[in-house]
Protein backbone atom coordinates (compact mmCIF):
# COMPACT_ATOMS: atom_id res chain seq x y z
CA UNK A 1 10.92 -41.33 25.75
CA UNK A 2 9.58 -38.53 22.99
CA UNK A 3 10.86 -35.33 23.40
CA UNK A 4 7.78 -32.59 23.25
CA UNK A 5 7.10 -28.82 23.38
CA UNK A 6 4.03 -27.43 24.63
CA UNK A 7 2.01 -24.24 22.09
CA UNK A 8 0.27 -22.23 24.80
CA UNK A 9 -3.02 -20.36 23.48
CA UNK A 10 -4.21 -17.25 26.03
CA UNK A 11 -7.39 -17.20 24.44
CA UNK A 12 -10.46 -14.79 24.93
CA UNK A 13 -12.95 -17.66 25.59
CA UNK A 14 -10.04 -20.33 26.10
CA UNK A 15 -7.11 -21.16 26.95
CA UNK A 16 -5.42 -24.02 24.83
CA UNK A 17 -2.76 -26.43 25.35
CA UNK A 18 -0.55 -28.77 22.61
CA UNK A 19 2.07 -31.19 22.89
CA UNK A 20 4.03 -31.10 19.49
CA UNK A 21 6.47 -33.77 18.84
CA UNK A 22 9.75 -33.40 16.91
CA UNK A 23 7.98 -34.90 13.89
CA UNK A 24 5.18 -31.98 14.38
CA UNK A 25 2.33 -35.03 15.15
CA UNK A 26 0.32 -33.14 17.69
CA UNK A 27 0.18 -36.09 20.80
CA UNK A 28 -2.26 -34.71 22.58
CA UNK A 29 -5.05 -30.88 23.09
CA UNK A 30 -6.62 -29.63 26.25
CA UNK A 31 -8.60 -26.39 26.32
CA UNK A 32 -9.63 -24.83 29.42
CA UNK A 33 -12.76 -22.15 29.25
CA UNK A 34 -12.59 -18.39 30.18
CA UNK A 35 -15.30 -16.13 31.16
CA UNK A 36 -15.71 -12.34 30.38
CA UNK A 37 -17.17 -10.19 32.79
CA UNK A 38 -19.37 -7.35 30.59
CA UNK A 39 -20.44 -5.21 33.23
CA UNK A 40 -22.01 -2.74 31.03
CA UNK A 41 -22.16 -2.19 27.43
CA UNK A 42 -18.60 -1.73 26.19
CA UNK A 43 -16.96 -2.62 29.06
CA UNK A 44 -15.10 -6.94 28.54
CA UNK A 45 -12.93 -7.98 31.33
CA UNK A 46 -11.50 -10.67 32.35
CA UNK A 47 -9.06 -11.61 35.85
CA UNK A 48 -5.29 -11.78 34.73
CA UNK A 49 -4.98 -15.55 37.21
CA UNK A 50 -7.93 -16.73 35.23
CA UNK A 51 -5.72 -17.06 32.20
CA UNK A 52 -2.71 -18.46 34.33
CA UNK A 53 -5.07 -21.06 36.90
CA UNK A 54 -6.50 -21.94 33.49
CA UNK A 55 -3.10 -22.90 31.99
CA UNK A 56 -2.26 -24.86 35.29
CA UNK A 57 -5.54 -26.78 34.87
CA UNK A 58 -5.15 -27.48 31.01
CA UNK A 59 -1.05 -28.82 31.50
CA UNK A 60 -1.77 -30.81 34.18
CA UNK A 61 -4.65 -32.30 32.70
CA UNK A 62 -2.78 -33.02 29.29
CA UNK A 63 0.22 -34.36 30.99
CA UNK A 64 -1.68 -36.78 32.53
CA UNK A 65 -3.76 -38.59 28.89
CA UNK A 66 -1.96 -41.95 27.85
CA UNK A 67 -0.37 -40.37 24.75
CA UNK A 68 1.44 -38.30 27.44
CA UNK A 69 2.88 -41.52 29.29
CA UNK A 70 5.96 -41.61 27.74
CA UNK A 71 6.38 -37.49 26.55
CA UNK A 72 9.36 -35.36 28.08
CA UNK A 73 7.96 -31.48 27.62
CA UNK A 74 11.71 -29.44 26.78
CA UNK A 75 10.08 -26.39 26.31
CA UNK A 76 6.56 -24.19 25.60
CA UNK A 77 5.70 -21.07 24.17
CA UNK A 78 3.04 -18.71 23.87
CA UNK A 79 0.32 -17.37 21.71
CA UNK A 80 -2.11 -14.73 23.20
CA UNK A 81 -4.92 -12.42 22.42
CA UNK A 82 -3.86 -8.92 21.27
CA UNK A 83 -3.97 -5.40 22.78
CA UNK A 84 -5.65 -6.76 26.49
CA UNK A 85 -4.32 -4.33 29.54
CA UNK A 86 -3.19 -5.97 32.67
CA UNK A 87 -1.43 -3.13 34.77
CA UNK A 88 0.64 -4.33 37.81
CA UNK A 89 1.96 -3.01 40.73
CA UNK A 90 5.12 -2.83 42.59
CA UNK A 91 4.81 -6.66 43.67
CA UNK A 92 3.99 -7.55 40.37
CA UNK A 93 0.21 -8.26 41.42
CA UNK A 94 -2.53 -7.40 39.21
CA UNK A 95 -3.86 -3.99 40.26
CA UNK A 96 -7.46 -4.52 38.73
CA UNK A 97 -8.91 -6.99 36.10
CA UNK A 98 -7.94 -6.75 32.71
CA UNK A 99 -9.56 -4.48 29.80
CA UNK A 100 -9.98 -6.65 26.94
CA UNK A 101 -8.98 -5.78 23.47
CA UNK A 102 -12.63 -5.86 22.53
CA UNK A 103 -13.83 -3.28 25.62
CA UNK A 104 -14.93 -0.03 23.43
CA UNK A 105 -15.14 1.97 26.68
CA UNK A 106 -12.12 4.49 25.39
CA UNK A 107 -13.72 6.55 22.91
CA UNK A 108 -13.00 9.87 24.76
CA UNK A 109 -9.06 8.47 25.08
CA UNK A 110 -9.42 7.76 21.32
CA UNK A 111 -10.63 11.45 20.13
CA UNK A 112 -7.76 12.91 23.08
CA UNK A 113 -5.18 11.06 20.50
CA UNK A 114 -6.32 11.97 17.79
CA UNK A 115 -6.87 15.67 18.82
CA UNK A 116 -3.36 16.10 19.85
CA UNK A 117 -1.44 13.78 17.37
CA UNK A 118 -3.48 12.77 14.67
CA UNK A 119 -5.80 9.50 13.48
CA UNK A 120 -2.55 7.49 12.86
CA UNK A 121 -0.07 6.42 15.74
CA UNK A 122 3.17 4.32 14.32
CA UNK A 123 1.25 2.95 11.24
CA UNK A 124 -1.90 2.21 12.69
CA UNK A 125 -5.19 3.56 12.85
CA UNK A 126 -6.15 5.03 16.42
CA UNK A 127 -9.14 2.82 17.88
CA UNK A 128 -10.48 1.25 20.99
CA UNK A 129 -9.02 -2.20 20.68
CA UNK A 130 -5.75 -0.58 21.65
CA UNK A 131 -3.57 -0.38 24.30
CA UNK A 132 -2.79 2.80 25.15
CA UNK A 133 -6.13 3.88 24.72
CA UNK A 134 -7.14 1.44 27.59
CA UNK A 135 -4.21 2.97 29.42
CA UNK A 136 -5.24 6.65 28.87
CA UNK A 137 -8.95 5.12 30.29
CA UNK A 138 -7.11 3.69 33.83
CA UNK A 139 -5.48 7.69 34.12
CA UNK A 140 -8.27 9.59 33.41
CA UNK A 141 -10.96 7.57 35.47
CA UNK A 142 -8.85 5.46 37.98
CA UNK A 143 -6.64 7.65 39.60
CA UNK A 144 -5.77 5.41 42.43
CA UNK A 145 -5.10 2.33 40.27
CA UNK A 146 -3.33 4.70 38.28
CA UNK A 147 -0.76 5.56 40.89
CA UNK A 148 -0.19 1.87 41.46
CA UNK A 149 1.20 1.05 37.94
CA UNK A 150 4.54 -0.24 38.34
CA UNK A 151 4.65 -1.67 34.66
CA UNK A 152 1.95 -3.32 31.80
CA UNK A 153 1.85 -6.46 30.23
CA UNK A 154 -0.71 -8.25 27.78
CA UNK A 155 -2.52 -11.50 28.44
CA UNK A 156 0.32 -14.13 27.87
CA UNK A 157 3.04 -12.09 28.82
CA UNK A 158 1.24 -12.01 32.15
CA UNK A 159 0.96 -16.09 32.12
CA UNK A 160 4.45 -16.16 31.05
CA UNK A 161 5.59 -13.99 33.64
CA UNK A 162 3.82 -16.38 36.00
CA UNK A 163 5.25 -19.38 34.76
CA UNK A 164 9.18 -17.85 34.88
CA UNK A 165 9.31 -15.03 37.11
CA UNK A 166 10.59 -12.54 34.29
CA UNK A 167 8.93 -9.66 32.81
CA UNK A 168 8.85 -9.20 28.86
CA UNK A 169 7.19 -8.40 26.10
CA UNK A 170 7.92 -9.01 22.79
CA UNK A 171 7.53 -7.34 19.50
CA UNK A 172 4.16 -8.90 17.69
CA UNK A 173 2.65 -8.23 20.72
CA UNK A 174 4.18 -4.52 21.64
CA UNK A 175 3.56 -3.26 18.44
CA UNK A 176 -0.81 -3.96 19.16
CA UNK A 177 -0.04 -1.06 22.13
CA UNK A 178 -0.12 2.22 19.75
CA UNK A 179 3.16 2.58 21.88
CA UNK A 180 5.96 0.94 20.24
CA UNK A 181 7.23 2.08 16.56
CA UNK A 182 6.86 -1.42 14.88
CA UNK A 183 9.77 -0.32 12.10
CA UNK A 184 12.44 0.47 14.25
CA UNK A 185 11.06 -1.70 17.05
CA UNK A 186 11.70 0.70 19.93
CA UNK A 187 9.07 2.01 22.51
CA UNK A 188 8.28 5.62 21.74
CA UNK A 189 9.07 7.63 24.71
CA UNK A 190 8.37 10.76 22.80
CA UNK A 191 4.47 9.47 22.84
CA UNK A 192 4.00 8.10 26.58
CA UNK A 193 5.51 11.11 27.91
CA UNK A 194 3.40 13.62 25.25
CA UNK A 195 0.53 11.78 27.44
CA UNK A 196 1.52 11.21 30.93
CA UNK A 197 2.38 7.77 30.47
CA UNK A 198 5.42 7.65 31.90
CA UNK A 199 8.16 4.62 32.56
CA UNK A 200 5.90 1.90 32.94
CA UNK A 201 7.14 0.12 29.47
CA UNK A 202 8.59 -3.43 29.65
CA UNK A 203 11.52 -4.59 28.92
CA UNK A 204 11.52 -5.73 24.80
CA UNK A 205 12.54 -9.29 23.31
CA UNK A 206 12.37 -10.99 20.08
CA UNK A 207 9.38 -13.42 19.79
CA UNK A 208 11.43 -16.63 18.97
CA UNK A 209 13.99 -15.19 22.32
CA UNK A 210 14.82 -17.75 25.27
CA UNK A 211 13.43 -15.50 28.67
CA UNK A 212 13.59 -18.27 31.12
CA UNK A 213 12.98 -21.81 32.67
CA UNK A 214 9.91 -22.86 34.14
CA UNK A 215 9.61 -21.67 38.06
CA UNK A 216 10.91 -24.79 40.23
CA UNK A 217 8.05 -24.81 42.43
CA UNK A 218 5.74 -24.51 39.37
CA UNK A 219 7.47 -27.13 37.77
CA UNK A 220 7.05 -29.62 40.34
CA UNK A 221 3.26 -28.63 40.41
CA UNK A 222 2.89 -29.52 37.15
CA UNK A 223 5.14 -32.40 37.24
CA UNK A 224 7.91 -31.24 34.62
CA UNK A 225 11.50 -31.55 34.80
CA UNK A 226 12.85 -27.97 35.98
CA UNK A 227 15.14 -27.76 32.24
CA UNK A 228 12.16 -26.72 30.76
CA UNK A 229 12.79 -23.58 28.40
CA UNK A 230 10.38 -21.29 27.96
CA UNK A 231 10.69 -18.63 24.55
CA UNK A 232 8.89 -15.17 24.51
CA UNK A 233 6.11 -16.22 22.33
CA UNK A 234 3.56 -14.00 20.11
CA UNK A 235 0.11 -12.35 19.50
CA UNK A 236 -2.47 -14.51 18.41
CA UNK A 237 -2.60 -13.49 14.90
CA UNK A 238 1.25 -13.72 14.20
CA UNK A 239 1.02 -17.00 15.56
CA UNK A 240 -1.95 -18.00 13.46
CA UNK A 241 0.05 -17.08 10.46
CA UNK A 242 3.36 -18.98 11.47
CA UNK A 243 1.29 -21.98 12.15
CA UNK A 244 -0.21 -21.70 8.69
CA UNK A 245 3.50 -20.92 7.40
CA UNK A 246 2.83 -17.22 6.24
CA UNK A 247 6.02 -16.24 6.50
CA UNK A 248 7.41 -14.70 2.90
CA UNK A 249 6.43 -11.07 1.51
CA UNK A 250 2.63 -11.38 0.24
CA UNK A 251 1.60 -14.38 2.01
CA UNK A 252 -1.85 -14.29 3.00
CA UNK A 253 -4.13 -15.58 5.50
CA UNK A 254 -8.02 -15.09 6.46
CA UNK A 255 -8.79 -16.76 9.60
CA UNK A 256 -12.42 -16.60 11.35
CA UNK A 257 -13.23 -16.99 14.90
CA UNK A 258 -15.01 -15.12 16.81
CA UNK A 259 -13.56 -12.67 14.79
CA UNK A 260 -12.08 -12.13 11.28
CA UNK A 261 -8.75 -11.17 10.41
CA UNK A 262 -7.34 -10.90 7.09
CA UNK A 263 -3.02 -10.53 7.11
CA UNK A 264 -0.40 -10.32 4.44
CA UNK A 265 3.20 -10.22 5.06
CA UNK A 266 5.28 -7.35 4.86
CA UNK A 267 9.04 -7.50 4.05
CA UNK A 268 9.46 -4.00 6.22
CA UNK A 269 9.94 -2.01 3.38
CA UNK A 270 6.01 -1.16 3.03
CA UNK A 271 4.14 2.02 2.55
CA UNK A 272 1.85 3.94 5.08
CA UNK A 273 -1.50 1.70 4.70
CA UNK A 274 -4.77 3.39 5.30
CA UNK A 275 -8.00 2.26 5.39
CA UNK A 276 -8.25 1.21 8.99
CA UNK A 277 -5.61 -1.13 8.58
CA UNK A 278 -3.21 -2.44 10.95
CA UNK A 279 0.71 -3.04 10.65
CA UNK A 280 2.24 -5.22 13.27
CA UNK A 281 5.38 -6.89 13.57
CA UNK A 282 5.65 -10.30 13.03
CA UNK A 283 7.17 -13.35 15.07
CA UNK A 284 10.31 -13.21 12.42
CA UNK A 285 12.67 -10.59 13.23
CA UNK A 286 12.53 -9.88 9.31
CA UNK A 287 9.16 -9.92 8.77
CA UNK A 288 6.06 -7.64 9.44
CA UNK A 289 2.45 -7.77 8.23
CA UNK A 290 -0.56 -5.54 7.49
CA UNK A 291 -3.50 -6.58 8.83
CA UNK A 292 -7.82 -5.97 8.02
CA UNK A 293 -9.77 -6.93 11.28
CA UNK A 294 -14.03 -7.77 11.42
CA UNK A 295 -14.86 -7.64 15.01
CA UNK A 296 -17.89 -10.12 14.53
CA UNK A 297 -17.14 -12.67 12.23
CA UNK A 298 -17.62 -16.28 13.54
CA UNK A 299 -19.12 -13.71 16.15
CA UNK A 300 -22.02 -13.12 13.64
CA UNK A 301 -22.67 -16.53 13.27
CA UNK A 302 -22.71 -17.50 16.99
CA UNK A 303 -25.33 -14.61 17.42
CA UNK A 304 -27.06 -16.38 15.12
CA UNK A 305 -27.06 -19.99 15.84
CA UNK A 306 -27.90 -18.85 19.85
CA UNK A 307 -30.69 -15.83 19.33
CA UNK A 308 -32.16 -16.96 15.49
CA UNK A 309 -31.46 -20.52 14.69
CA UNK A 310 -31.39 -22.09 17.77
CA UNK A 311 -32.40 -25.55 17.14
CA UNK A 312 -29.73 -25.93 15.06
CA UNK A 313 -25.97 -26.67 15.26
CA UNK A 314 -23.10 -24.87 13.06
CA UNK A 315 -22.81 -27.68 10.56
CA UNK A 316 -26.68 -27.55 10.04
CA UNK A 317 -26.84 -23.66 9.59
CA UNK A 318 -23.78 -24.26 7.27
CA UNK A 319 -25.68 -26.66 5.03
CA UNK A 320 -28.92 -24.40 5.15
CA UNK A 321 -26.74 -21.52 3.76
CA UNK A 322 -25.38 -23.60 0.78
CA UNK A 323 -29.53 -24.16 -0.31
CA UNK A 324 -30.04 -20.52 -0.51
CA UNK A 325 -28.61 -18.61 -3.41
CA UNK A 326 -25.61 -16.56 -4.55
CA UNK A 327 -26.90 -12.88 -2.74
CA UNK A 328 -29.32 -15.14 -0.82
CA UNK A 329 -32.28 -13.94 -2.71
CA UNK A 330 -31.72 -10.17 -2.49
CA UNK A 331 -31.01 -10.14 1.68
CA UNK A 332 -27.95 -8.72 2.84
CA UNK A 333 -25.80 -8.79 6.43
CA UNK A 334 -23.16 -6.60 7.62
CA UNK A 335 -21.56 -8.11 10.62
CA UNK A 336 -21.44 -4.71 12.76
CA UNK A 337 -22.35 -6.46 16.02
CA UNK A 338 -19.50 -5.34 17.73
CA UNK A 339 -18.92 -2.40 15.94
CA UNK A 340 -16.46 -2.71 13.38
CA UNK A 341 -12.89 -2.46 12.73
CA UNK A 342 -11.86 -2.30 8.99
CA UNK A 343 -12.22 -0.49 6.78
CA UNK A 344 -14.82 1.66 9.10
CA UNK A 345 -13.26 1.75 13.20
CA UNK A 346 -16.74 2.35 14.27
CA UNK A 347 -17.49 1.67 17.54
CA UNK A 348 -20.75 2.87 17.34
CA UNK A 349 -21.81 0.77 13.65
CA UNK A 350 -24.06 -1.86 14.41
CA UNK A 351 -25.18 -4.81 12.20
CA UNK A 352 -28.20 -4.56 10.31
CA UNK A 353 -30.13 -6.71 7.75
CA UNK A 354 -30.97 -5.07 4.48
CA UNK A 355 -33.86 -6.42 2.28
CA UNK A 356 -35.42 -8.69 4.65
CA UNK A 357 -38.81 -9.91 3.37
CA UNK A 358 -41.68 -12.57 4.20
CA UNK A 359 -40.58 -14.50 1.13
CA UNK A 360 -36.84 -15.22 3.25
CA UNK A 361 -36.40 -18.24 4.73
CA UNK A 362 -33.80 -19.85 7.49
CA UNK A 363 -31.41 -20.95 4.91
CA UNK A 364 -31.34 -16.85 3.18
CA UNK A 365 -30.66 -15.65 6.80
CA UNK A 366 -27.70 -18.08 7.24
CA UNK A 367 -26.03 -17.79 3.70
CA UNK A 368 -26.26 -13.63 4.12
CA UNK A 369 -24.68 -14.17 7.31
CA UNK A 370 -21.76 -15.57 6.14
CA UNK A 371 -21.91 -13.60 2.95
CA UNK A 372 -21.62 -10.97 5.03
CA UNK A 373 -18.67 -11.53 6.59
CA UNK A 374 -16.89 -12.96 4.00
CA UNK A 375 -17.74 -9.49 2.59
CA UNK A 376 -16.24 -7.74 5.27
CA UNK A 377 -13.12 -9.94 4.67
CA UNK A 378 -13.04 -9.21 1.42
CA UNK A 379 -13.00 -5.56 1.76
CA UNK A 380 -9.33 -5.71 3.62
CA UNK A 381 -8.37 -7.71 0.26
CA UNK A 382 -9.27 -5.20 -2.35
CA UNK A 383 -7.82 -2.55 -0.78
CA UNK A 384 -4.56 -4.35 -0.21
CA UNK A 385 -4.79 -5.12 -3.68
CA UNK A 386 -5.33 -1.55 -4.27
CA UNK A 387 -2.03 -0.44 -2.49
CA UNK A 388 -0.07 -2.82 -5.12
CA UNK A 389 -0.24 -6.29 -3.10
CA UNK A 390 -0.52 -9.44 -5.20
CA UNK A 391 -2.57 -11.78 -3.17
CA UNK A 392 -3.20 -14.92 -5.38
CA UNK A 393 -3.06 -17.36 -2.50
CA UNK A 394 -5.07 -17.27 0.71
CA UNK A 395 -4.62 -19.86 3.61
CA UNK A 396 -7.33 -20.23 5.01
CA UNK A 397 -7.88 -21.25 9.33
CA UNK A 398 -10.27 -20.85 12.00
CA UNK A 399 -14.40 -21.92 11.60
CA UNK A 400 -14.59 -20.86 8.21
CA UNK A 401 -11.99 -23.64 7.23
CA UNK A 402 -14.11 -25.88 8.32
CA UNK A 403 -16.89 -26.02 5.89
CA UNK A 404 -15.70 -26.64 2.35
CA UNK A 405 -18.98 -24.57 1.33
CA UNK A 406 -17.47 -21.62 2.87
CA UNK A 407 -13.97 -22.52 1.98
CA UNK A 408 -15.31 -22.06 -1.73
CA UNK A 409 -17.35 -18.90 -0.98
CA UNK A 410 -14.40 -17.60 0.21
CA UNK A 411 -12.46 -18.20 -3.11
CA UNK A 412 -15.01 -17.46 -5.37
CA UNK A 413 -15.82 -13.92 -3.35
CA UNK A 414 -11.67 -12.67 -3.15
CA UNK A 415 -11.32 -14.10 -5.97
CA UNK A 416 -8.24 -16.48 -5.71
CA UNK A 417 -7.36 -19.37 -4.57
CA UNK A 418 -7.94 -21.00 -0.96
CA UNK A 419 -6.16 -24.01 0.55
CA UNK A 420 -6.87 -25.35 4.22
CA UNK A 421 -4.41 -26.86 6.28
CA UNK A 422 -4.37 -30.59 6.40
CA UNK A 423 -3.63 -30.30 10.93
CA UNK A 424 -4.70 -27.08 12.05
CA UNK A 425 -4.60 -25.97 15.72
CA UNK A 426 -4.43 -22.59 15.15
CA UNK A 427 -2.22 -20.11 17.43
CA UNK A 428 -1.05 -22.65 19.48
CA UNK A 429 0.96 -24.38 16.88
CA UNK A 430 2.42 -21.05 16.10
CA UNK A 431 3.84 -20.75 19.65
CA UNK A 432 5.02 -24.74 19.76
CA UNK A 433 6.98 -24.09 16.57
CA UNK A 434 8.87 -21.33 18.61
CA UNK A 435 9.40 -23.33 20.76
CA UNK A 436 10.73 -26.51 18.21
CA UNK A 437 12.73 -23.51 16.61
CA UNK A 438 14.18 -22.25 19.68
CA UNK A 439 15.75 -25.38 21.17
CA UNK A 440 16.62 -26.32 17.90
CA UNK A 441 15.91 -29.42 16.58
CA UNK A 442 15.63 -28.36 13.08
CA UNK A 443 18.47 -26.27 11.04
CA UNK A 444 16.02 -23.51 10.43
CA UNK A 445 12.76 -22.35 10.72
CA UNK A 446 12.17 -22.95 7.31
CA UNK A 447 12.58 -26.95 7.65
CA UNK A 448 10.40 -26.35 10.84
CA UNK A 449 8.10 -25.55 8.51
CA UNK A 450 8.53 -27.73 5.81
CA UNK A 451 8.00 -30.67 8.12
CA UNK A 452 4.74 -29.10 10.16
CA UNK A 453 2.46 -27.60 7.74
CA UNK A 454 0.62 -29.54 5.37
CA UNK A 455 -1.74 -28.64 3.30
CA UNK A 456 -5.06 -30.37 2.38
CA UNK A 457 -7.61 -29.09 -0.15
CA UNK A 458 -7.41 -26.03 -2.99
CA UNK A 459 -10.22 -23.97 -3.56
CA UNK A 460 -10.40 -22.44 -6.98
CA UNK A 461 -12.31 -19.43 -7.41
CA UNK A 462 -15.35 -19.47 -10.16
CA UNK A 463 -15.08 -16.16 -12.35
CA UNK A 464 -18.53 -16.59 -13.34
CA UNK A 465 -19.46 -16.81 -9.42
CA UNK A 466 -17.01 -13.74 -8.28
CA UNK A 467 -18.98 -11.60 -11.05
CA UNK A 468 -22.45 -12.50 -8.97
CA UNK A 469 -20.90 -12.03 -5.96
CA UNK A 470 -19.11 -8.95 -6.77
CA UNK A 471 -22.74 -7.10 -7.95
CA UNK A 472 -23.87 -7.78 -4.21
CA UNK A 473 -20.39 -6.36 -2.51
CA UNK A 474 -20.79 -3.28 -4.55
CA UNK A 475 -24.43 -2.79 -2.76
CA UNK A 476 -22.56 -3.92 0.93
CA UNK A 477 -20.25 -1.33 0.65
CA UNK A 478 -22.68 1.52 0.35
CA UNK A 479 -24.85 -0.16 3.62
CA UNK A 480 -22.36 1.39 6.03
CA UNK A 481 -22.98 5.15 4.75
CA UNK A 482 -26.59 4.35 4.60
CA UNK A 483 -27.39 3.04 8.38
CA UNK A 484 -24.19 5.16 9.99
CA UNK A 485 -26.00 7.49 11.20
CA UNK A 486 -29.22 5.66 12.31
CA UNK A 487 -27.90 2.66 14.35
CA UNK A 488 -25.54 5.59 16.39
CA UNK A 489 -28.51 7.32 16.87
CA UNK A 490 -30.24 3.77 18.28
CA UNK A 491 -27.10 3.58 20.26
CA UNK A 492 -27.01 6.66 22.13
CA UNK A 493 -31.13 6.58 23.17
CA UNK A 494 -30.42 2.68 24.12
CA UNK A 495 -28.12 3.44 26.78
């Protein structure tokens, strides 16, 4: 029999399952889909026993592929996306759907915080994506939900919390809320009671913590033995970065799904970052990290493969951007479709394509695309570089790993070097190695790590091609100032 943990995924569109052996050979995936309800603009929900009924339906069906046949799951973990409300009641029920960390219905909540405590809650920017802005939403327009509250959770603390019975949450994740002080790691009282939060705070645990065996009945539902262990877990993009082995001061990662996040880690001894920036604790209990956010990066690139290109697949579009140009022949894309998160936190910034002409083709409109984003990427970079951060080495996940046309775009626009992993699943490998690391079969996280991660391919960045580049970023930057005002004017008479 093979001993196996299982890296849990609470995804926004998915939820995805791995079984990890103690060898780190990934046996066997299964992915699940979510839906999100948008019931007007702003608004992104989603029903907390979606995520859980979805990670029921992606074990079982894992557990039962012929690379299973002889597997013994010891113990799982969790990745999750960031920020998402679920508030529950006294019976630990769901009290209404969850507010998803890309709803942008809080901007009253936002300008409340800001008006009575300032732009910047413990190190981070105030914004929409947030928790207790979603919170201060529920209060101010849900007064009978409101009332219910017994206590909050996030996405997989919620599935977690289903699978066990025990209510956590732990530190990546808590320090996403705008509630918790991510350098001494303690909730700030002083803040939920300035705004009528009250006692509705969770109990705190260390990411890589032991909180619990699977339920029995669950476990026989699923078929496991009932010694499985379960271990607290972490946000998505702490995760990401311990499955790409960013774990040492200055380690950097860009990763691009549906959005783009660019994170360096922090040995807690950091300065106040700006800049829109975020600073979260990591899944080490030594370790934070500072991270730049784009809203719509693979984002931009779905919108255009489903509303533009639409006879086309990603691999195609990829390969039309690479016959454009550097600057694809003068056209430029900022990838505002959601708003945007650094350096602007504009909820009301929308994309825009600057320079359009009749002489464009297909393959200009693809390449600016993910110019664009890369742009947008790149923008987190130089100011971290700015604040005294040397970032020479960028490990790169997510869709834009997966073209080695963008992989060198990438390198040749930050100027420095990209590598892509050899195996990458993402967040959910982060959570399995929790998991490896918490029943421990390996002396230390590090040899975790030296055993799972490999690395494939080294990008080099072109000085000659960062110069190009760098004469269209300088024109990017100054689009933002140029169309603020414009596209929130188109906002306002659209609704």
């Amino acid at each position: 029999m093979t001993d196996v943990v299982l890296g849990i995924d609470i995804g926004t569109s998915s939820v995805k399952v791995i079984a990890v052996d103690k060898g780190g050979h990934v046996l066997q995936t299964k992915s699940e889909p979510l839906e999100v309800m948008q019931l007007q603009p702003g608004y992104s929900e989603q029903h907390p026993d979606d995520w859980y009924q979805a990670t029921i339906s992606a074990i079982k069906q894992l557990l039962t592929q012929n690379e299973m046949k002889h597997a013994v799951v010891k113990g799982l973990s969790f990745s999750g996306q960031m920020h998402s409300l679920v508030i529950i009641d006294e019976h630990n029920q769901p009290i209404r759907p969850a507010i998803l960390w890309n709803d942008t219905r809080s901007t009253p909540q936002c300008e409340q915080i800001i008006r009575t405590i300032g732009d910047y809650v413990v190190s981070n920017p105030v914004l929409e994506g947030f928790t207790l802005t979603k919170l201060l939403w529920v209060k101010d327009n849900e007064p009978d939900n409101w009332r219910k509250i017994k206590t909050f959770m996030l996405p997989k603390d919620y599935v977690r919390f289903k699978l066990t019975g025990n209510v956590h949450m732990e530190y990546s994740d808590a320090s996403s809320t705008l509630l918790l002080d991510p350098k001494e790691k303690k909730w700030r009282k002083d803040i939920a009671d300035l705004f009528g939060i009250g006692d509705i705070c969770p109990e705190l645990v260390a990411s890589q913590d032991f909180v619990g065996m699977v339920d029995k009945l669950v476990a026989e539902e699923l078929g496991l033995n009932e010694d499985v262990a379960v271990f607290a877990g972490g946000g998505d993009n702490a995760c990401g970065a311990l499955g790409a082995g960013i774990i040492h001061p200055n380690d950097t990662l860009c990763s691009i799904g549906t959005s783009g996040v660019v994170l360096s880690c922090e040995d807690q001894q950091s300065k106040e970052y700006r800049h829109n920036m975020h600073y979260f604790n990591h899944v080490l209990d030594d370790m934070d990290y500072v991270m730049g956010v784009t809203l719509a990066a693979g984002g931009s690139l779905n919108w255009l493969k489903n509303n533009v290109l639409t006879q086309f697949d990603y691999p195609e579009i990829v390969k039309m951007a690479s016959q454009s140009t550097v600057g694809s022949r003068g056209l430029l894309f900022t990838p505002y479709l959601s708003g945007e998160r650094t350096p602007h936190g504009d909820s009301s910034i929308r994309g825009s394509f600057i320079g359009l002409s009749v002489m464009h083709t297909n393959n200009d409109l693809a390449r600016a695309v993910i110019e664009g984003v890369t742009y947008s990427l790149f923008d987190s970079i130089q100011y971290l570089r700015s604040q005294g951060k040397s970032i020479d080495h960028v490990v790169a996940i997510g869709g834009g790993a997966r073209s080695n046309f963008w992989l060198q775009l990438q390198a040749d626009v930050f100027n420095t070097k990209v590598s892509k992993l050899k195996y990458e699943e993402g967040p959910s490998m982060g959570a399995a190695i929790i998991a490896v690391n918490g029943l421990g079969w390996y002396e230390s996280l590090e040899a975790v790590l030296n055993q799972f991660i490999v690395y494939d391919t080294t990008f080099k960045p072109d000085p000659k091609m960062h110069e190009q580049y760098m004469n269209y970023f300088d024109i990017y930057q100054n689009v933002y100032q140029q169309t603020q005002s414009i596209t929130s004017e188109l906002l306002k008479r659209s609704r």
